[in-house]
Every structure is written in structure tokens, then in C-alpha cells.
PDB file of N, CA and C in Angstrom:
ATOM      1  N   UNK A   1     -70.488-155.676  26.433  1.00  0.00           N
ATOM      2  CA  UNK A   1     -71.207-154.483  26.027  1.00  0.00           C
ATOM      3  C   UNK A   1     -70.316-153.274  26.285  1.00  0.00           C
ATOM      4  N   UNK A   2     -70.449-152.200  25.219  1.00  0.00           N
ATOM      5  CA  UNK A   2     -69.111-151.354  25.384  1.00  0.00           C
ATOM      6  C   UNK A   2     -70.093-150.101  26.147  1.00  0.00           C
ATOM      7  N   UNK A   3     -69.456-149.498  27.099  1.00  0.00           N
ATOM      8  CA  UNK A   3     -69.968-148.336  27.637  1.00  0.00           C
ATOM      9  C   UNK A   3     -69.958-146.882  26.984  1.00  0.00           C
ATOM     10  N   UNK A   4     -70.731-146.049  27.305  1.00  0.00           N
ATOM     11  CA  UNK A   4     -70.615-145.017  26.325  1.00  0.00           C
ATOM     12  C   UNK A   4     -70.302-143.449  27.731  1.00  0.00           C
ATOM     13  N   UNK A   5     -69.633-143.334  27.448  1.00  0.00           N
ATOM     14  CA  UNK A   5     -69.639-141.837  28.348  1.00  0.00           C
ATOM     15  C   UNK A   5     -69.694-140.461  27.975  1.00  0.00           C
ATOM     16  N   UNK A   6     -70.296-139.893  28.458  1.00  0.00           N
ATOM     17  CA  UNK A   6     -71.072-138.480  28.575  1.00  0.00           C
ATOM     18  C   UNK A   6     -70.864-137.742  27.428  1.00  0.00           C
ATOM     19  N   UNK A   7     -69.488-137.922  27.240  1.00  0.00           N
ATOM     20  CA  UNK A   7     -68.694-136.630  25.887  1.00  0.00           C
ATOM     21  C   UNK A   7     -69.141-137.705  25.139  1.00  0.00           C
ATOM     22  N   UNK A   8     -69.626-138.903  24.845  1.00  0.00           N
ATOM     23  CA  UNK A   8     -69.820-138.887  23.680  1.00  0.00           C
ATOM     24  C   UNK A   8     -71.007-139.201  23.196  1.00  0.00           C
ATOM     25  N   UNK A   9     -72.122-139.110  24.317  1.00  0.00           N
ATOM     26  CA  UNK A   9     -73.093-139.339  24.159  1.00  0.00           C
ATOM     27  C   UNK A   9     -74.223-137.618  24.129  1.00  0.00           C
ATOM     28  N   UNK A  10     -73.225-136.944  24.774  1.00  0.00           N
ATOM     29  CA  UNK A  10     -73.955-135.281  24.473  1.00  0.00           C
ATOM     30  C   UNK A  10     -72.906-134.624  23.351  1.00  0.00           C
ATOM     31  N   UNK A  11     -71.848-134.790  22.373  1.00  0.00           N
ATOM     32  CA  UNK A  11     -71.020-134.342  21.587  1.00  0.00           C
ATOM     33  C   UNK A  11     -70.119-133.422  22.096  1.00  0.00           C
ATOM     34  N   UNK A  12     -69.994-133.498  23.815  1.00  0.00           N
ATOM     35  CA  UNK A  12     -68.866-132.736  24.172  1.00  0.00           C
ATOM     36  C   UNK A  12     -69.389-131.812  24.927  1.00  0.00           C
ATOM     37  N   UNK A  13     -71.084-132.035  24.724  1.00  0.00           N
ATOM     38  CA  UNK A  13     -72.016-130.504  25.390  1.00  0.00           C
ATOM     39  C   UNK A  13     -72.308-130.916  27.402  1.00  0.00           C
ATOM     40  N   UNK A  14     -71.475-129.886  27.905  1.00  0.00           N
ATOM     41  CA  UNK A  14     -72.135-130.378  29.368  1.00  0.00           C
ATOM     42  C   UNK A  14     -73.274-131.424  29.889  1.00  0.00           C
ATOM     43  N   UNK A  15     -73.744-131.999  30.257  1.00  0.00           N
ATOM     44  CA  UNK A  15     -74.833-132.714  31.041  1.00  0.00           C
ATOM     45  C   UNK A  15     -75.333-132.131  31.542  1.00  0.00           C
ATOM     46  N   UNK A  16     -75.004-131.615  32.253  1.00  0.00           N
ATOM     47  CA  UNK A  16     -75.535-130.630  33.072  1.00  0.00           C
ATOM     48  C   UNK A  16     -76.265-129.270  32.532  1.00  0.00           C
ATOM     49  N   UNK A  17     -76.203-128.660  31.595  1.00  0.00           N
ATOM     50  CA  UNK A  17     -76.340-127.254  30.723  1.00  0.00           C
ATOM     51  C   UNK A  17     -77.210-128.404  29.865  1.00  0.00           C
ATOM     52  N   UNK A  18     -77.202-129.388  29.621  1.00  0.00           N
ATOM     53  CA  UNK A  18     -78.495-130.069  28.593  1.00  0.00           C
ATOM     54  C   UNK A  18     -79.759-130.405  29.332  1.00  0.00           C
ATOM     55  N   UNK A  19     -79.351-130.593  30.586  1.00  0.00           N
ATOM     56  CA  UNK A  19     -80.073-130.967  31.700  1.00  0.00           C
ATOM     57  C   UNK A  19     -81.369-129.678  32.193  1.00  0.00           C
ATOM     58  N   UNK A  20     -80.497-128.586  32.273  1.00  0.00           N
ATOM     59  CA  UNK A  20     -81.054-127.135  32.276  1.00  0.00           C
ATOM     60  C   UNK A  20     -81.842-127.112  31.187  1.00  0.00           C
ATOM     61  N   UNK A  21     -81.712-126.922  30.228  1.00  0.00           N
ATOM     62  CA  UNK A  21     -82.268-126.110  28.491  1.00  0.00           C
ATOM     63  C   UNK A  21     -83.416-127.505  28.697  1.00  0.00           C
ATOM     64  N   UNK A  22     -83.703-128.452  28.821  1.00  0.00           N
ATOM     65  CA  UNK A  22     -84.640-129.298  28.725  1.00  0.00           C
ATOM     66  C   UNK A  22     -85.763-128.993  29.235  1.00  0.00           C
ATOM     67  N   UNK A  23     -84.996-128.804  30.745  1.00  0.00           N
ATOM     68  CA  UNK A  23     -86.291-128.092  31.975  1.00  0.00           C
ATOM     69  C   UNK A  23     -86.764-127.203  32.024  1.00  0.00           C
ATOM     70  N   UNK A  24     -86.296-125.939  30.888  1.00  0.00           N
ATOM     71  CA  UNK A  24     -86.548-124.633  30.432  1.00  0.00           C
ATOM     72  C   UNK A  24     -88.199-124.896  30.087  1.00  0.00           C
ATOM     73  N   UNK A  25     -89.049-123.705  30.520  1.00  0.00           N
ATOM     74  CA  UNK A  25     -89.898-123.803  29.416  1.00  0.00           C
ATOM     75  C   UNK A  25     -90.007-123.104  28.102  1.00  0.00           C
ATOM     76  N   UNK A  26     -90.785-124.277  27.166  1.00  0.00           N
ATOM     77  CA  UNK A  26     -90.834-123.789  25.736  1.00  0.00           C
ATOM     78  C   UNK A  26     -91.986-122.085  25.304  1.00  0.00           C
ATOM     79  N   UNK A  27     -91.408-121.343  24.581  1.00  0.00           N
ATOM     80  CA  UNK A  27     -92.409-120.886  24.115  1.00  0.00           C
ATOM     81  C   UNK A  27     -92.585-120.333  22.510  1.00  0.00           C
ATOM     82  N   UNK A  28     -93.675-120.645  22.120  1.00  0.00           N
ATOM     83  CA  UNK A  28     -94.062-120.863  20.462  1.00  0.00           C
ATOM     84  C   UNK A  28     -94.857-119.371  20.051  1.00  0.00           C
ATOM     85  N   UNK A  29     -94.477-118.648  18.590  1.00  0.00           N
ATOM     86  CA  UNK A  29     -94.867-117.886  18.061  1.00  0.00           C
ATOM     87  C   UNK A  29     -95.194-118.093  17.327  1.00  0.00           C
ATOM     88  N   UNK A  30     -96.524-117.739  16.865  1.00  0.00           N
ATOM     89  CA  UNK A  30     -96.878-117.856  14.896  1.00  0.00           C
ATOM     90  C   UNK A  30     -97.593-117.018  14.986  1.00  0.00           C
ATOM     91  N   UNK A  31     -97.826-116.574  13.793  1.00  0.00           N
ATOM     92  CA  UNK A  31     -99.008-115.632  13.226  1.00  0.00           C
ATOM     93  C   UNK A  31     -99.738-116.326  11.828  1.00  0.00           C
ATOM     94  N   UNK A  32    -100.547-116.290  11.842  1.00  0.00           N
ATOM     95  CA  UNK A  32    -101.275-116.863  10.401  1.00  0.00           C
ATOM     96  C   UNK A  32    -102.479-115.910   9.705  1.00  0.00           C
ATOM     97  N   UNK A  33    -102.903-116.401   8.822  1.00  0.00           N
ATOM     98  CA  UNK A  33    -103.494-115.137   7.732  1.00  0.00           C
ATOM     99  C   UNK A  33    -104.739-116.257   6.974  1.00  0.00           C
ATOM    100  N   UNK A  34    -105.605-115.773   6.672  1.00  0.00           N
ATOM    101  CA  UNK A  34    -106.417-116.130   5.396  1.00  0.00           C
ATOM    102  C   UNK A  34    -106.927-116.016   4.458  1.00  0.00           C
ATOM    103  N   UNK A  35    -107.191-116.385   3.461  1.00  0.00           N
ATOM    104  CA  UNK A  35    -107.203-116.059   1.977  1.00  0.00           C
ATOM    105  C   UNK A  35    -108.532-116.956   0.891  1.00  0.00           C
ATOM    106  N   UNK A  36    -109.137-116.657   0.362  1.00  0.00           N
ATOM    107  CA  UNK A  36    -109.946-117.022  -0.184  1.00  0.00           C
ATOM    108  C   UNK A  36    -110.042-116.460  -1.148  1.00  0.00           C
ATOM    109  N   UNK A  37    -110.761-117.308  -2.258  1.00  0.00           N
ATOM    110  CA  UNK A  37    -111.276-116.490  -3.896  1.00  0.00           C
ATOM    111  C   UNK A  37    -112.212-117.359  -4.200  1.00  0.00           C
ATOM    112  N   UNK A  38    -113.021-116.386  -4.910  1.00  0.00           N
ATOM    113  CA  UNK A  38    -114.024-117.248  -5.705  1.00  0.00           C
ATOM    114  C   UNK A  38    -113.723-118.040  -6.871  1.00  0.00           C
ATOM    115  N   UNK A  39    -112.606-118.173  -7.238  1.00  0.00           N
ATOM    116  CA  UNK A  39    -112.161-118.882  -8.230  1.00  0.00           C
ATOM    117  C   UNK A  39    -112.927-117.693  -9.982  1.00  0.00           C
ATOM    118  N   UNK A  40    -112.771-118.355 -10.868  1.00  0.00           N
ATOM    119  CA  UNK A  40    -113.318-117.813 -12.038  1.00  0.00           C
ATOM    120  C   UNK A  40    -114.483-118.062 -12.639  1.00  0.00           C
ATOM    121  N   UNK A  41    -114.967-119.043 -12.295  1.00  0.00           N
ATOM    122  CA  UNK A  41    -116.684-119.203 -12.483  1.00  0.00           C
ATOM    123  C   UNK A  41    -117.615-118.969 -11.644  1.00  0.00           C
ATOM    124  N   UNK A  42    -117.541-119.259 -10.245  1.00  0.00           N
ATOM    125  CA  UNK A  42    -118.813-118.782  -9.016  1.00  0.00           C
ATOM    126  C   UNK A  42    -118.836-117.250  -9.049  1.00  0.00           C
ATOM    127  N   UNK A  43    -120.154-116.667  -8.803  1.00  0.00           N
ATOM    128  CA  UNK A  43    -120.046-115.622  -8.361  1.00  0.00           C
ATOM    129  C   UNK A  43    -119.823-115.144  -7.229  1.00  0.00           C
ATOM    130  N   UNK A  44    -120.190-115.938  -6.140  1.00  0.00           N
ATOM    131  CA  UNK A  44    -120.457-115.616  -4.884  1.00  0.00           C
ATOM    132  C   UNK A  44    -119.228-116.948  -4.211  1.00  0.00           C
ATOM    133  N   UNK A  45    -118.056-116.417  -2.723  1.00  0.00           N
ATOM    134  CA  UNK A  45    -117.546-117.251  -1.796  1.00  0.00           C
ATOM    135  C   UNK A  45    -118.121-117.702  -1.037  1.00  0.00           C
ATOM    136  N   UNK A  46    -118.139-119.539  -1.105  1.00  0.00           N
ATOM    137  CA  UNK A  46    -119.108-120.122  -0.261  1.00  0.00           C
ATOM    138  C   UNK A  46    -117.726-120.521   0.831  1.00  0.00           C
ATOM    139  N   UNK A  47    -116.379-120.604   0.851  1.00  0.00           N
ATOM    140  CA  UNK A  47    -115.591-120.957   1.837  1.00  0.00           C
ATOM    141  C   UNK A  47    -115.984-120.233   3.298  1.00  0.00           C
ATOM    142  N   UNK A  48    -115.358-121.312   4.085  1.00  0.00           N
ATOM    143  CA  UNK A  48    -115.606-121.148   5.631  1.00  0.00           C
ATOM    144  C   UNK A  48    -114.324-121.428   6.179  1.00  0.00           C
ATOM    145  N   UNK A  49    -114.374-120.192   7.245  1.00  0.00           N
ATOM    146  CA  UNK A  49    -112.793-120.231   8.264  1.00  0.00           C
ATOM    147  C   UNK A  49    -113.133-119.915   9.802  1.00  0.00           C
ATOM    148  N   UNK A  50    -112.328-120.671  10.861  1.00  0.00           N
ATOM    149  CA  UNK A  50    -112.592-120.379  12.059  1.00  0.00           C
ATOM    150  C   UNK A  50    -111.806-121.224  12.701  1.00  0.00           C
ATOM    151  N   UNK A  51    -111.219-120.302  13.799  1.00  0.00           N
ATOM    152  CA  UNK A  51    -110.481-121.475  14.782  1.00  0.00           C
ATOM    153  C   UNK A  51    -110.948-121.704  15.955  1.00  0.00           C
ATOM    154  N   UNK A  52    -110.709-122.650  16.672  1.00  0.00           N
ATOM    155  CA  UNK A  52    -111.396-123.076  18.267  1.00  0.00           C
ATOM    156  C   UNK A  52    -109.757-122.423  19.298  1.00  0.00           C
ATOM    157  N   UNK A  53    -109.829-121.883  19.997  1.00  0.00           N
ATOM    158  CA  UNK A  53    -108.781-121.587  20.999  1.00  0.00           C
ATOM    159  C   UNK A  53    -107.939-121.092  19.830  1.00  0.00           C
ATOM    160  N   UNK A  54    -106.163-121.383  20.664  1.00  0.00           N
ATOM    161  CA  UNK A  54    -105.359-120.956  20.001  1.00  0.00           C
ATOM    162  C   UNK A  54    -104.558-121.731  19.077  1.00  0.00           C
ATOM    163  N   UNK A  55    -104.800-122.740  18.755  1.00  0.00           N
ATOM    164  CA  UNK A  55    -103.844-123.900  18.256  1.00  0.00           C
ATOM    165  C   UNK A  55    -104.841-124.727  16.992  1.00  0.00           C
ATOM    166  N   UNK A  56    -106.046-124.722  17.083  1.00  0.00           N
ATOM    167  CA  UNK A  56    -107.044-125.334  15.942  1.00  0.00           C
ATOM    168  C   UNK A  56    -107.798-124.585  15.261  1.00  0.00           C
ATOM    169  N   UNK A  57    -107.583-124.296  13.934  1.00  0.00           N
ATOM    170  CA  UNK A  57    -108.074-124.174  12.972  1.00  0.00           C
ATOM    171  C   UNK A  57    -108.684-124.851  12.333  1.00  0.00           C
ATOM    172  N   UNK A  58    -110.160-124.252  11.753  1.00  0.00           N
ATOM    173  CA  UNK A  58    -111.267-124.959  10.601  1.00  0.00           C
ATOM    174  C   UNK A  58    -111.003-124.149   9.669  1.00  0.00           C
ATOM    175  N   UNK A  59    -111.146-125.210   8.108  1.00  0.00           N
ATOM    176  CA  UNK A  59    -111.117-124.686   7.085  1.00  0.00           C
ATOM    177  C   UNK A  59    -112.386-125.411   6.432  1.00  0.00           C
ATOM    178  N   UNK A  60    -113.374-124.805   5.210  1.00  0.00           N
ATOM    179  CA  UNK A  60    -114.571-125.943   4.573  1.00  0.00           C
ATOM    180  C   UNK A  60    -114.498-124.917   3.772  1.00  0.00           C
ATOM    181  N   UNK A  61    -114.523-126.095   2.438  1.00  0.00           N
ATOM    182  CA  UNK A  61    -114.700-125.460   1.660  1.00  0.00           C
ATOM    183  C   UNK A  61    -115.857-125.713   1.439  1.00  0.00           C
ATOM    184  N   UNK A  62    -116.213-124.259   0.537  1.00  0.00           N
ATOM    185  CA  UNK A  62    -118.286-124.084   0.048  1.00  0.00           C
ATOM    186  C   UNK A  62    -118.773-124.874  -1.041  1.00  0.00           C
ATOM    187  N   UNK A  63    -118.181-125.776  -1.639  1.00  0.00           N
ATOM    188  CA  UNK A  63    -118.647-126.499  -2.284  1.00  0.00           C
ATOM    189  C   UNK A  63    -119.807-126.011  -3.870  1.00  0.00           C
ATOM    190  N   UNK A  64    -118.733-124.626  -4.203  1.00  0.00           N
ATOM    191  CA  UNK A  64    -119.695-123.609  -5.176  1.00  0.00           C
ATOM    192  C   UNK A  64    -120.468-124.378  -6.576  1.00  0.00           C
ATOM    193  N   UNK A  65    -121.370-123.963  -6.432  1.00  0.00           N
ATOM    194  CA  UNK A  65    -122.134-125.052  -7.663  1.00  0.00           C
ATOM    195  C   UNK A  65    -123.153-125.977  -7.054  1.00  0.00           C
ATOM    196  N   UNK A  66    -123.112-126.369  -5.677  1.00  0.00           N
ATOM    197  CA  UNK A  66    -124.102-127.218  -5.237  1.00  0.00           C
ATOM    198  C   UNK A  66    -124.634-127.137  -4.231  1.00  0.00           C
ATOM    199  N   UNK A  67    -126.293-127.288  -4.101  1.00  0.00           N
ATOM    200  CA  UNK A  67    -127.084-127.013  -3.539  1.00  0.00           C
ATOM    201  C   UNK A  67    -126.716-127.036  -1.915  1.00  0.00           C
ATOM    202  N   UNK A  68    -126.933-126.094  -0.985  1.00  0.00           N
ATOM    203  CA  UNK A  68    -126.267-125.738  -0.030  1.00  0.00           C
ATOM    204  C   UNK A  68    -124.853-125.802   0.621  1.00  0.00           C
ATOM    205  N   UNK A  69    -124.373-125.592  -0.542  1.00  0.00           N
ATOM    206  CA  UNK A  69    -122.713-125.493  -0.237  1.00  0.00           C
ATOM    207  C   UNK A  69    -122.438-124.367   0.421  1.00  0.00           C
ATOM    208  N   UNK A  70    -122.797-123.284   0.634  1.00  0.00           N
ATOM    209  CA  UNK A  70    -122.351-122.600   1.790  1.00  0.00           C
ATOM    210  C   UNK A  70    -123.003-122.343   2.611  1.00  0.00           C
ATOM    211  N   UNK A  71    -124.002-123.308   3.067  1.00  0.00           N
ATOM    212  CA  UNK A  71    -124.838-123.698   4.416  1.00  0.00           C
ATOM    213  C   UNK A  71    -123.865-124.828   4.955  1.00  0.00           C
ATOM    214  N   UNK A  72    -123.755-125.665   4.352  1.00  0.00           N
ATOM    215  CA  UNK A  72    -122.434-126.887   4.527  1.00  0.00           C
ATOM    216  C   UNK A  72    -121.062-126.656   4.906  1.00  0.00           C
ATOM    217  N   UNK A  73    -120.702-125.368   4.428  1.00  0.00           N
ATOM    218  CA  UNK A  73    -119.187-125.123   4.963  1.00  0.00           C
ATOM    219  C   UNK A  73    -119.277-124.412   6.024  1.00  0.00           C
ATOM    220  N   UNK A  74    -120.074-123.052   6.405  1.00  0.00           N
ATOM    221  CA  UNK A  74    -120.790-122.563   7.372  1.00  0.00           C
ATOM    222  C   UNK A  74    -121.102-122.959   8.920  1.00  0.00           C
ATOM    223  N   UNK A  75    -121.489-124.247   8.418  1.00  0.00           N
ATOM    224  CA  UNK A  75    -122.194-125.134   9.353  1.00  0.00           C
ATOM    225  C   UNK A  75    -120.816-126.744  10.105  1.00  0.00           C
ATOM    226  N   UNK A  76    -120.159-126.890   8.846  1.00  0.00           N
ATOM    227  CA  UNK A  76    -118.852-126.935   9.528  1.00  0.00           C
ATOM    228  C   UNK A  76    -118.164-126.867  10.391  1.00  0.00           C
ATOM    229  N   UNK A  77    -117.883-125.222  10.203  1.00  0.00           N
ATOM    230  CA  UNK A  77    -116.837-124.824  11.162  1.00  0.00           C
ATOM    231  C   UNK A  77    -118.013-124.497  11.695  1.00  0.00           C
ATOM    232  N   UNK A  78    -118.772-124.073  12.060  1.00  0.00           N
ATOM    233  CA  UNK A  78    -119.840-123.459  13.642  1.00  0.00           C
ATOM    234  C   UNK A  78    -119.737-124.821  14.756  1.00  0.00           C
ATOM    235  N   UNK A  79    -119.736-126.273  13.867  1.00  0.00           N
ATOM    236  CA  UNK A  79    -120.055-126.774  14.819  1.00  0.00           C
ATOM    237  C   UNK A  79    -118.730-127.918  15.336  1.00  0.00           C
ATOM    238  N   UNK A  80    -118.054-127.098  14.802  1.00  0.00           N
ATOM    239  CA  UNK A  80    -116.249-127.628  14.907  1.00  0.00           C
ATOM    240  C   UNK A  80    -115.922-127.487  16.556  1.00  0.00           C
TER     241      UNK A  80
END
């Protein structure tokens, strides 16, 4: 079995300095937006939006045209 050593198993990058940046902690940015239309035949937006904390988002759609479709999408995300 052939052995493999350090330079060529990190591409030359310290062990030590990979060792560091690992143990670092991470931190994540986003921003997000939402958007809806009634499309060209409904009159009225039955879509539903809402997130739980910071990381989960609900989306339902209203289901326009049928009988409690935006009690249904509504009711969705409330109980997401």
C-alpha cells in the first residue's frame, strides 16, 4: 500500500492553517424577497407566504378557481 504525505494530500496547503480554517466558525448571509401575481384570469391572490425562524420558509399556493383555495393556502402556512 503506497503512503500518501501531507503535500499531497492538502495540495501543498499547510496542515496546520487547514486545521485552523476548519475550526473557524462559519457564518451565512442571505436576504430573500417575495413575489406573487394573480396571473391573468383570477381576480383576487389566493397565494400564501411565511417562514418559521430563520432558515424555513412556506410557500402555498391558493389554488385560484377552487372552492376554498385561499382558506387552503392560508391555512398551510399558519399551521406550518
Amino acid at each position: 500500500m503506497t503512503s500518501i504525505d501531507d503535500d499531497t494530500l492538502t495540495g501543498g496547503t499547510d496542515l496546520e492553517e487547514l486545521r485552523r480554517h476548519a475550526a473557524a466558525p462559519l457564518t451565512a448571509v442571505s436576504s430573500w424577497g417575495v413575489a406573487t401575481s394573480i396571473g391573468r384570469v383570477r381576480p383576487e391572490n389566493e397565494d400564501a407566504f411565511g417562514h418559521l425562524g430563520e432558515h424555513l420558509f412556506v410557500i402555498a399556493d391558493g389554488m385560484g378557481g377552487h372552492a376554498g383555495g385561499r382558506l387552503a393556502a392560508s391555512t398551510a402556512v399558519q399551521g406550518a
